[in-house]
Protein backbone atom coordinates (compact mmCIF):
# COMPACT_ATOMS: atom_id res chain seq x y z
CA UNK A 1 32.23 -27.52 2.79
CA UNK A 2 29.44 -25.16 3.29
CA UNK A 3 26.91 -23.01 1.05
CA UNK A 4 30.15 -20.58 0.43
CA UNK A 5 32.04 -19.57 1.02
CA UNK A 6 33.98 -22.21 -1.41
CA UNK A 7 37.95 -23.22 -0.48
CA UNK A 8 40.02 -20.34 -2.57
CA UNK A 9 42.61 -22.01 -4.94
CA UNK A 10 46.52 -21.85 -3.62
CA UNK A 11 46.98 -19.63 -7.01
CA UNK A 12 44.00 -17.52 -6.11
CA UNK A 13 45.60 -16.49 -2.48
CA UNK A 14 48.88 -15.86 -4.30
CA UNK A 15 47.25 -13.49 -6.78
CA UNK A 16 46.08 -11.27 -4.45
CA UNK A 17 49.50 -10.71 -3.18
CA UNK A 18 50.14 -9.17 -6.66
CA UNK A 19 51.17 -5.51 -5.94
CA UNK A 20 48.45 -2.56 -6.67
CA UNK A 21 48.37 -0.64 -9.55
CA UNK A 22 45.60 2.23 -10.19
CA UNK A 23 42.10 1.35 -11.26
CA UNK A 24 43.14 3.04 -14.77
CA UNK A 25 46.58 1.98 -15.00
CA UNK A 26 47.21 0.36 -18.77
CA UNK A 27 47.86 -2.79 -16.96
CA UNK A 28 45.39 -3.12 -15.00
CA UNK A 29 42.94 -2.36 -18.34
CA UNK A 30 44.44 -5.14 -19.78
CA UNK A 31 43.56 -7.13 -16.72
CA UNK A 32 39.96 -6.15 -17.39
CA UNK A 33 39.55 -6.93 -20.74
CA UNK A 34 41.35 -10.70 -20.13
CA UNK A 35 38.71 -10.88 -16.89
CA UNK A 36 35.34 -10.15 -19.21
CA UNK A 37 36.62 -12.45 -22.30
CA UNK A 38 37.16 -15.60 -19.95
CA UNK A 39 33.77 -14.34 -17.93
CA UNK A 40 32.22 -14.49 -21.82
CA UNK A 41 33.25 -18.49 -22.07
CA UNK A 42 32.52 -19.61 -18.25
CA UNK A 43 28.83 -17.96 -19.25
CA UNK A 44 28.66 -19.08 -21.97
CA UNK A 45 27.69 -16.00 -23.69
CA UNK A 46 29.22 -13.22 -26.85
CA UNK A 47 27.13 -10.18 -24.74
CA UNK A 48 29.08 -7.28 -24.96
CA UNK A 49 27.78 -6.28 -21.55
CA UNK A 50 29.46 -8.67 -19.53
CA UNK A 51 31.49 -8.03 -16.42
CA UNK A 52 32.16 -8.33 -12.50
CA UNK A 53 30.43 -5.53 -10.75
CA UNK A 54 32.08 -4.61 -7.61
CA UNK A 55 30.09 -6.45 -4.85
CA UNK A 56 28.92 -9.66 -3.44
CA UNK A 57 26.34 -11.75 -5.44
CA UNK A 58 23.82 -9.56 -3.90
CA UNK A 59 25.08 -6.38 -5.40
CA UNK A 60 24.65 -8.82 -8.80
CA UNK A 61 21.03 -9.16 -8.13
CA UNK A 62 20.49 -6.03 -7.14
CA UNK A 63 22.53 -4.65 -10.72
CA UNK A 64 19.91 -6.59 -12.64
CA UNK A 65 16.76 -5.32 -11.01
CA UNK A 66 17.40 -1.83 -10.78
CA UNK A 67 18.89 -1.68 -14.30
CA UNK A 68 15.78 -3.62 -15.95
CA UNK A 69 12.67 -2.51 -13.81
CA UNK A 70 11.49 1.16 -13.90
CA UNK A 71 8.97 2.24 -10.71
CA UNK A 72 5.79 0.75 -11.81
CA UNK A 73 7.33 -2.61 -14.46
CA UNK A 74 5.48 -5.23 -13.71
CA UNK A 75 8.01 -8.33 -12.89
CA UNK A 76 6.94 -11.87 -11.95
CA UNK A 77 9.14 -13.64 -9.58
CA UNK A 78 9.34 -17.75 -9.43
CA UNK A 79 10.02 -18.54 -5.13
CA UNK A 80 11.14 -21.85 -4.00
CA UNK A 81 13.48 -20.48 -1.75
CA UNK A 82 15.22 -17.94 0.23
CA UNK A 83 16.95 -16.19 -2.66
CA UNK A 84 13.65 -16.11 -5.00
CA UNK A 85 12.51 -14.25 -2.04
CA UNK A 86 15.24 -11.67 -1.87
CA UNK A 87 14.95 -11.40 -5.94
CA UNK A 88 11.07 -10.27 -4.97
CA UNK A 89 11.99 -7.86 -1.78
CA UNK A 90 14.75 -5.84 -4.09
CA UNK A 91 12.28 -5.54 -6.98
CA UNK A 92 9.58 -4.13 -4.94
CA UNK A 93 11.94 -1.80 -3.09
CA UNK A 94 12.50 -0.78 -6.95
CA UNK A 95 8.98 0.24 -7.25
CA UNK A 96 8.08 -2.84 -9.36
CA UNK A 97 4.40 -4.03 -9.27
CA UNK A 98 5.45 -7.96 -8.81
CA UNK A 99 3.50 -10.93 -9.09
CA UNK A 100 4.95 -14.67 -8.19
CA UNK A 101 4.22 -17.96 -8.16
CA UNK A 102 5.58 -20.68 -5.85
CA UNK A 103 7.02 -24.39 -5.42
CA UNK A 104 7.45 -26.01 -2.02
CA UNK A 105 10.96 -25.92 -0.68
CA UNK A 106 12.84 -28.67 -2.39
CA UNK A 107 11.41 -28.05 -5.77
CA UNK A 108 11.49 -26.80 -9.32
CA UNK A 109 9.23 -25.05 -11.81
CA UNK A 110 7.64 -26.97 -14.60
CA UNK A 111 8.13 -25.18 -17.49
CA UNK A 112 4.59 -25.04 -18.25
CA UNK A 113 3.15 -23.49 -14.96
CA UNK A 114 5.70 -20.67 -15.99
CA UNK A 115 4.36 -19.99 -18.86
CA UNK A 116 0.73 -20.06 -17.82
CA UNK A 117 2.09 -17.21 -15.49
CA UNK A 118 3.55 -15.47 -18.09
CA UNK A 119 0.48 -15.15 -20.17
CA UNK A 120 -1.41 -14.09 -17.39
CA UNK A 121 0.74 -11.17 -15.67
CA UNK A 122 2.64 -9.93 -19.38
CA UNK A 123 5.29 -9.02 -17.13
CA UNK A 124 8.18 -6.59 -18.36
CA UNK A 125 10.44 -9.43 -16.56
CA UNK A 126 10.89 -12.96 -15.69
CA UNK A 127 13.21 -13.40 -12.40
CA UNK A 128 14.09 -16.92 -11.56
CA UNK A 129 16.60 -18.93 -9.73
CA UNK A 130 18.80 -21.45 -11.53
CA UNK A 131 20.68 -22.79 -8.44
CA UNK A 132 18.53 -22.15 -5.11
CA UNK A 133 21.55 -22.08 -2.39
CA UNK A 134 18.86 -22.77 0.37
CA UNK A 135 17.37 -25.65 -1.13
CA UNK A 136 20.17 -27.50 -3.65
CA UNK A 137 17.14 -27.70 -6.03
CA UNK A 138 18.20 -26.91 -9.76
CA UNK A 139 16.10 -25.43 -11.82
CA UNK A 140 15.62 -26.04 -15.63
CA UNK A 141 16.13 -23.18 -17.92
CA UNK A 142 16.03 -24.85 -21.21
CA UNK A 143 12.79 -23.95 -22.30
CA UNK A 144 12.28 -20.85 -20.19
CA UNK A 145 14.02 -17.86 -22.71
CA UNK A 146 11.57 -18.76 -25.80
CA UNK A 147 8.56 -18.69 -23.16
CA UNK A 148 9.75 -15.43 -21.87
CA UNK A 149 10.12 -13.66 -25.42
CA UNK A 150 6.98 -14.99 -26.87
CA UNK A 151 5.39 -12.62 -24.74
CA UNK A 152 7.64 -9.64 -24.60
CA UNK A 153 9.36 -10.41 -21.55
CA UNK A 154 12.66 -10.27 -20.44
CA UNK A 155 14.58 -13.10 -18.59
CA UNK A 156 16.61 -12.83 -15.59
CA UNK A 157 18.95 -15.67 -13.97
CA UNK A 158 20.30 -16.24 -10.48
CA UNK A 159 23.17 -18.39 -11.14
CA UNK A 160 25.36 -17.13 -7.79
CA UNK A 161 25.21 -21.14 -6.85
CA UNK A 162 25.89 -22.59 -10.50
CA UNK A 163 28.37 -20.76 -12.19
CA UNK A 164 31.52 -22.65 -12.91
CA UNK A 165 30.00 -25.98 -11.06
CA UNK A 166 26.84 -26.61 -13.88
CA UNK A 167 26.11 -26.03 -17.14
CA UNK A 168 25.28 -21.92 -17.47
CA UNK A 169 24.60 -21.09 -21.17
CA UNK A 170 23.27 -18.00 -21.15
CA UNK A 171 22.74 -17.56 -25.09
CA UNK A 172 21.36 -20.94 -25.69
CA UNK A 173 18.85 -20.57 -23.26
CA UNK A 174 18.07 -16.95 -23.94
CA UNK A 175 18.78 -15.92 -20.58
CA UNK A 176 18.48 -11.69 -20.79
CA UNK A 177 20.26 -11.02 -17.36
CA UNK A 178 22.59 -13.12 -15.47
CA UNK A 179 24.08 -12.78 -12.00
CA UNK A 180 26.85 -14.74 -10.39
CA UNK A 181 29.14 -14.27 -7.20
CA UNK A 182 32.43 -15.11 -6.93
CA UNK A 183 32.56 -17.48 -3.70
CA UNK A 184 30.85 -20.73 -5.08
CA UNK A 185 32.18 -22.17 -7.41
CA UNK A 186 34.71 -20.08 -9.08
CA UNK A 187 36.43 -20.57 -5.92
CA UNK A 188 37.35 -16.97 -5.20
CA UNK A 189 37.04 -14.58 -2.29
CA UNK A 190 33.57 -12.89 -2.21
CA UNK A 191 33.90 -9.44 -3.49
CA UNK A 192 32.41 -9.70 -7.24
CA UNK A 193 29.37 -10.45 -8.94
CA UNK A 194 29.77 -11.41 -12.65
CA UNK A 195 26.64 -10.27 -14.72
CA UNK A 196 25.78 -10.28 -18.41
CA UNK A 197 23.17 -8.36 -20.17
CA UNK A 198 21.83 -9.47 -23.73
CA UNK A 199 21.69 -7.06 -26.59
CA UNK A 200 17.40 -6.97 -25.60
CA UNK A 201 18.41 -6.33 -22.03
CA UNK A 202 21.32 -3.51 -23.00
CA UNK A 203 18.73 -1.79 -25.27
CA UNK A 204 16.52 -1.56 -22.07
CA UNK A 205 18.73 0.06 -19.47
CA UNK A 206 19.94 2.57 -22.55
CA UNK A 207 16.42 3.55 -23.71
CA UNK A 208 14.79 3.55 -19.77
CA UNK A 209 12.65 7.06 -18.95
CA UNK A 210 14.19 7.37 -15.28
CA UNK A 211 17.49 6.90 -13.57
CA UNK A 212 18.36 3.69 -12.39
CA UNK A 213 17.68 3.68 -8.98
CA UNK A 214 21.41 3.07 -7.89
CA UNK A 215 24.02 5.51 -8.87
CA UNK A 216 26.95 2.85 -7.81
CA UNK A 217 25.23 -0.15 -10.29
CA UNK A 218 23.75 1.93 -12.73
CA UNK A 219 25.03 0.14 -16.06
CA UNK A 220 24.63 3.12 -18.47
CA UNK A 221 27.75 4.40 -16.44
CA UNK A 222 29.55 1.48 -15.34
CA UNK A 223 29.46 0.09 -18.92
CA UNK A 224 31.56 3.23 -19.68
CA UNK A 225 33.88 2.06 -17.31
CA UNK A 226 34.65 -1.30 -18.59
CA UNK A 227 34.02 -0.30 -22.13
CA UNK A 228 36.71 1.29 -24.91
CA UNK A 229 35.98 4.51 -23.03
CA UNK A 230 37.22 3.55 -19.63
CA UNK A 231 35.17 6.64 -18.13
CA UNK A 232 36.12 6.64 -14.38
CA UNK A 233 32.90 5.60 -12.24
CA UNK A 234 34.75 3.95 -9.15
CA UNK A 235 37.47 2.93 -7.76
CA UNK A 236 37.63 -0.92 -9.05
CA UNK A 237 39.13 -3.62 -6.13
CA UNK A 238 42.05 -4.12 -7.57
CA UNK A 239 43.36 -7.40 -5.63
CA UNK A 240 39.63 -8.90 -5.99
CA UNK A 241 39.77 -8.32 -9.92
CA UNK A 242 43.55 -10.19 -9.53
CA UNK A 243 41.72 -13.35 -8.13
CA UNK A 244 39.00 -13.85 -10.54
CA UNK A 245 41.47 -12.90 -13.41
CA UNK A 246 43.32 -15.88 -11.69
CA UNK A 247 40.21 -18.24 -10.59
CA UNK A 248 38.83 -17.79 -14.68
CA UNK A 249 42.23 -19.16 -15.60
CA UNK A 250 41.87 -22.01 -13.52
CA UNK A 251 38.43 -22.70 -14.83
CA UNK A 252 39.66 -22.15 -18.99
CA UNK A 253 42.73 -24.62 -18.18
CA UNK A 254 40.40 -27.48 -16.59
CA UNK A 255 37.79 -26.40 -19.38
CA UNK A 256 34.17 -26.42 -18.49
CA UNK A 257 33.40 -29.66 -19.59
CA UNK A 258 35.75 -31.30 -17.58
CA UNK A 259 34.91 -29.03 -14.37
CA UNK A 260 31.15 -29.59 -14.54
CA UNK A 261 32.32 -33.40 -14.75
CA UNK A 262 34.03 -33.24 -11.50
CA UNK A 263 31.09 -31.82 -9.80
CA UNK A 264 28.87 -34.75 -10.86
CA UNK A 265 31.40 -36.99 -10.14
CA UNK A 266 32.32 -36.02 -6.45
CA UNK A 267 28.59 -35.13 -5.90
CA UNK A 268 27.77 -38.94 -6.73
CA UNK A 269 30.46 -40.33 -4.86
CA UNK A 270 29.37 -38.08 -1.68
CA UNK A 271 25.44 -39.51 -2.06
CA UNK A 272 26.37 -42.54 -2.35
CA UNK A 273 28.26 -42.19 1.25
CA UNK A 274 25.45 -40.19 2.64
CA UNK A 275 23.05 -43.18 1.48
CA UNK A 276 25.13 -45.92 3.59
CA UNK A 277 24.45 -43.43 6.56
CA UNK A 278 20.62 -43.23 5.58
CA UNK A 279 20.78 -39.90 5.09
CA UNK A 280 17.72 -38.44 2.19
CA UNK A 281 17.66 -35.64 0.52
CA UNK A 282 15.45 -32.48 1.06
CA UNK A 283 15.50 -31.73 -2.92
CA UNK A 284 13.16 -33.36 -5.14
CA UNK A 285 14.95 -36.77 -6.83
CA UNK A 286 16.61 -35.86 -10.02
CA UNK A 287 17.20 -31.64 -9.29
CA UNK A 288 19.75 -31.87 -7.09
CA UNK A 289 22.41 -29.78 -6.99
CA UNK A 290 25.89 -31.79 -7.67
CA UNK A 291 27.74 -28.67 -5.67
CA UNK A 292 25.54 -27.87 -2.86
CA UNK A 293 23.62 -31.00 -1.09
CA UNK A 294 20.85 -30.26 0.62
CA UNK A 295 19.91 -33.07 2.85
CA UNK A 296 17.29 -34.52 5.73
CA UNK A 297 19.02 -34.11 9.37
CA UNK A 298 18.51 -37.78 10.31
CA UNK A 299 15.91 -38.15 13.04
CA UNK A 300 17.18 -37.46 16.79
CA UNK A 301 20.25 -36.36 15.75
CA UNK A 302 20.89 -32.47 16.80
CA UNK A 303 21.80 -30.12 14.38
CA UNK A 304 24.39 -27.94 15.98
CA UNK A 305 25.63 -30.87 17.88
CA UNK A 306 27.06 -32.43 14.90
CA UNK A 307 28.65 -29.53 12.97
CA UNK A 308 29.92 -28.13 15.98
CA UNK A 309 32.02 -31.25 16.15
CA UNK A 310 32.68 -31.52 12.74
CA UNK A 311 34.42 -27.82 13.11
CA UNK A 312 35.94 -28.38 16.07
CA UNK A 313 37.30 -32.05 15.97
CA UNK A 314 37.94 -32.40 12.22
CA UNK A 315 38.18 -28.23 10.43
CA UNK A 316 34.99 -29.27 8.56
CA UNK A 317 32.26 -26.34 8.15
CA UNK A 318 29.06 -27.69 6.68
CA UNK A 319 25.45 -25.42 6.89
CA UNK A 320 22.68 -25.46 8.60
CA UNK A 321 19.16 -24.68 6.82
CA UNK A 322 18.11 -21.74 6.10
CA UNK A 323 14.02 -20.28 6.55
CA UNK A 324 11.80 -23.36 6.30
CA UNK A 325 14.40 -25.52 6.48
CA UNK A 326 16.64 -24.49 9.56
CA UNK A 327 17.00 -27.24 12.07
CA UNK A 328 15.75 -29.61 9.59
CA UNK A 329 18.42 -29.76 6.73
CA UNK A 330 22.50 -29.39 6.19
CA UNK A 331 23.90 -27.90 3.35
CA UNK A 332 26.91 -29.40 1.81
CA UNK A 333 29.06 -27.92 -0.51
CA UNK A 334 31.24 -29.20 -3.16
CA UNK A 335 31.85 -26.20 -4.88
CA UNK A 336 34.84 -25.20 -7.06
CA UNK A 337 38.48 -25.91 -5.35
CA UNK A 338 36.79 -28.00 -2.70
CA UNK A 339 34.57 -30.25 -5.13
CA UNK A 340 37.72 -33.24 -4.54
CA UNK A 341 37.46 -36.57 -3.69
CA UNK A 342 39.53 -36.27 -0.27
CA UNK A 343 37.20 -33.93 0.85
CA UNK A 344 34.36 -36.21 0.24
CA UNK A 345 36.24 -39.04 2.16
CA UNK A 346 37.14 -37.35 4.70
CA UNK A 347 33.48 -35.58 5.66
CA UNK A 348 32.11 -38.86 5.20
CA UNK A 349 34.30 -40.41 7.78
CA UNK A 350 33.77 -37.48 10.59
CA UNK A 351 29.78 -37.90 9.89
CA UNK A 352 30.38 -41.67 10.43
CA UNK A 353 32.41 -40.29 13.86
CA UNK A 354 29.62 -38.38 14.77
CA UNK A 355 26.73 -40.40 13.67
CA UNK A 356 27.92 -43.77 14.29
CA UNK A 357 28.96 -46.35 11.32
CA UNK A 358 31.48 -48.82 10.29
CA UNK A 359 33.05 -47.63 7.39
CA UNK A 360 30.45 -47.97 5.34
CA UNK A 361 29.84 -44.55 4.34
CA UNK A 362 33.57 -44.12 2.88
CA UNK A 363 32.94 -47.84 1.47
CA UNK A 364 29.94 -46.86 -0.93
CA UNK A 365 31.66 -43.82 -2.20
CA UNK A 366 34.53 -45.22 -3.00
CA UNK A 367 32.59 -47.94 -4.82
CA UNK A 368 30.83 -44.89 -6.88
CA UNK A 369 33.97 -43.63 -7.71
CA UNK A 370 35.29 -46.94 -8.78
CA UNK A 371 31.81 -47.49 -10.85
């Protein structure tokens, strides 16, 4: 019940037991075209350029940078976090001249300080983060596309934390570049990082001066690879492509209304418990996440103390904070296969173990799930 990895799905585990068969096998290109038309729904997106790139959500972010920023692009990077920070060390390692501007920990953009920033640096692109892992803020992207394209830029989306827990909708937003990872909550073994390029974006990385920086994520090839042409590039993981074949299913037979509905649900329940214990939360009221809680370590209570014992005495991992927020915050995840209302009970009992309480805790969320 951590920051991810999620709990894999029973049917996940199984489908990595599937046998191999070759990265080029008819079979296994069937497997890849079933893989990028559920990826196209769970995004929420018709880009043709849409597809798990063989890595961790990392390698995602890193796919989208390199493919979209040429040495010297000028990109402006939004930081609340730890991972807006990453987004801005991998674009200036790409030779990008970057700009940013910043929210305290535990906050979002306004959509109009954004846009200000936009008309001031004309950047080539936007990066921002949708679901900020270190903080549980959530950022809205509503409005953010049209402010992007009105001046010429492009717009890029973390949504490692949010895919499959939130609403993602790449096209309605106008999202240009999306990254994901497969251990939140698609509720799948790190190992792939779902991305989708618009038609603006694709144009782009086919009409760039230079080589993309990385010869592994360069898209002009990889495309090829997952495209009509099936052009060998690299050897695909074959098990890892099994389980999110399997984890999409999962996700298009709960649909992803009634997924993002759980989430909500069992992140209510769990702050209602948390409330009883008077525990706050570190993310501004009304942005936080429903899959990853990011709340106030209650005073004289020791971090490590506490999850140490919830490992130890009761198998539950929760995380500590990360940067600003390490020793001050844990990091509670409801993400995917472990987003259920046993697992909310039963963390919400050890905490009361641990912290002290009468029941009260598991009282007030059973009330909100009653409510």
């Amino acid at each position: 019940m951590g920051p991810g990895p999620s709990d894999v799905h029973p049917r996940v585990l199984q489908a990595m037991a599937t046998p191999l068969v070759g990265h080029l096998d008819p079979e296994f290109v069937t497997i890849m075209n079933e893989i990028q038309t559920m990826l196209r729904y769970v995004m929420q997106t018709a880009n043709r350029l849409t597809l798990p790139v063989s890595g961790t959500g990392s390698a995602g972010m890193e796919a989208c940078v390199v493919n979209l920023i040429e040495p010297g692009d000028s990109m402006l990077v939004c930081i609340n976090g730890v991972f807006g920070q990453r987004m801005l060390d991998v674009a200036q390692r790409c030779g990008a001249r970057t700009s940013t501007i910043e929210r305290p920990w535990g906050q979002v953009f306004d959509p109009s300080e954004i846009a200000d920033a936009v008309r001031r640096v004309r950047p080539k692109v936007v990066g921002i983060v949708h679901a900020e892992t270190s903080t549980g803020a959530a950022q809205p992207m509503e409005e953010l596309g049209r402010i992007c394209h009105e001046q010429g830029a492009l717009l890029l989306m973390d949504c490692v934390t949010s895919l499959g827990g939130v609403p993602v909708k790449v096209d309605e937003w106008g999202v240009d570049a999306a990254y994901s990872g497969t251990q939140k909550c698609l509720s799948c073994p790190p190992g792939l990082a779902p991305v989708s390029f618009s038609e603006r974006a694709a144009e782009v990385i086919r009409t760039r001066k230079s080589k993309v920086q990385s010869w592994y994520l360069d898209m002009n090839m990889v495309q090829r690879y997952w495209a009509d042409e099936r052009f060998y590039h690299h050897t695909a993981p074959i098990s890892m492509s099994y389980a999110l074949r399997e984890a999409l299913r999962l996700i298009c037979e709960e649909t992803l209304a009634l997924r993002w509905e759980r989430h909500l649900r069992n992140h209510r329940a769990l702050k209602a418990g948390l409330a009883a214990l008077g525990i706050t939360y570190a993310t501004e009221a009304g942005r936080e996440l429903p899959q990853l809680n990011a709340v106030n370590i209650p005073p004289g209570v020791d971090d490590l103390s506490v999850r140490r014992r919830l490992l130890a005495d009761f198998g539950i991992e929760i995380g500590g904070g990360l940067g600003q927020f390490k020793g001050k915050v844990w990091r509670i995840g409801l993400m995917g296969h472990t987003s259920r209302a046993e697992n909310v009970l039963v963390l919400l009992a050890a905490l009361e173990q641990c912290l002290g309480g009468g029941g009260a805790a598991v009282a007030a969320a059973n009330a909100a799930y009653i409510s």
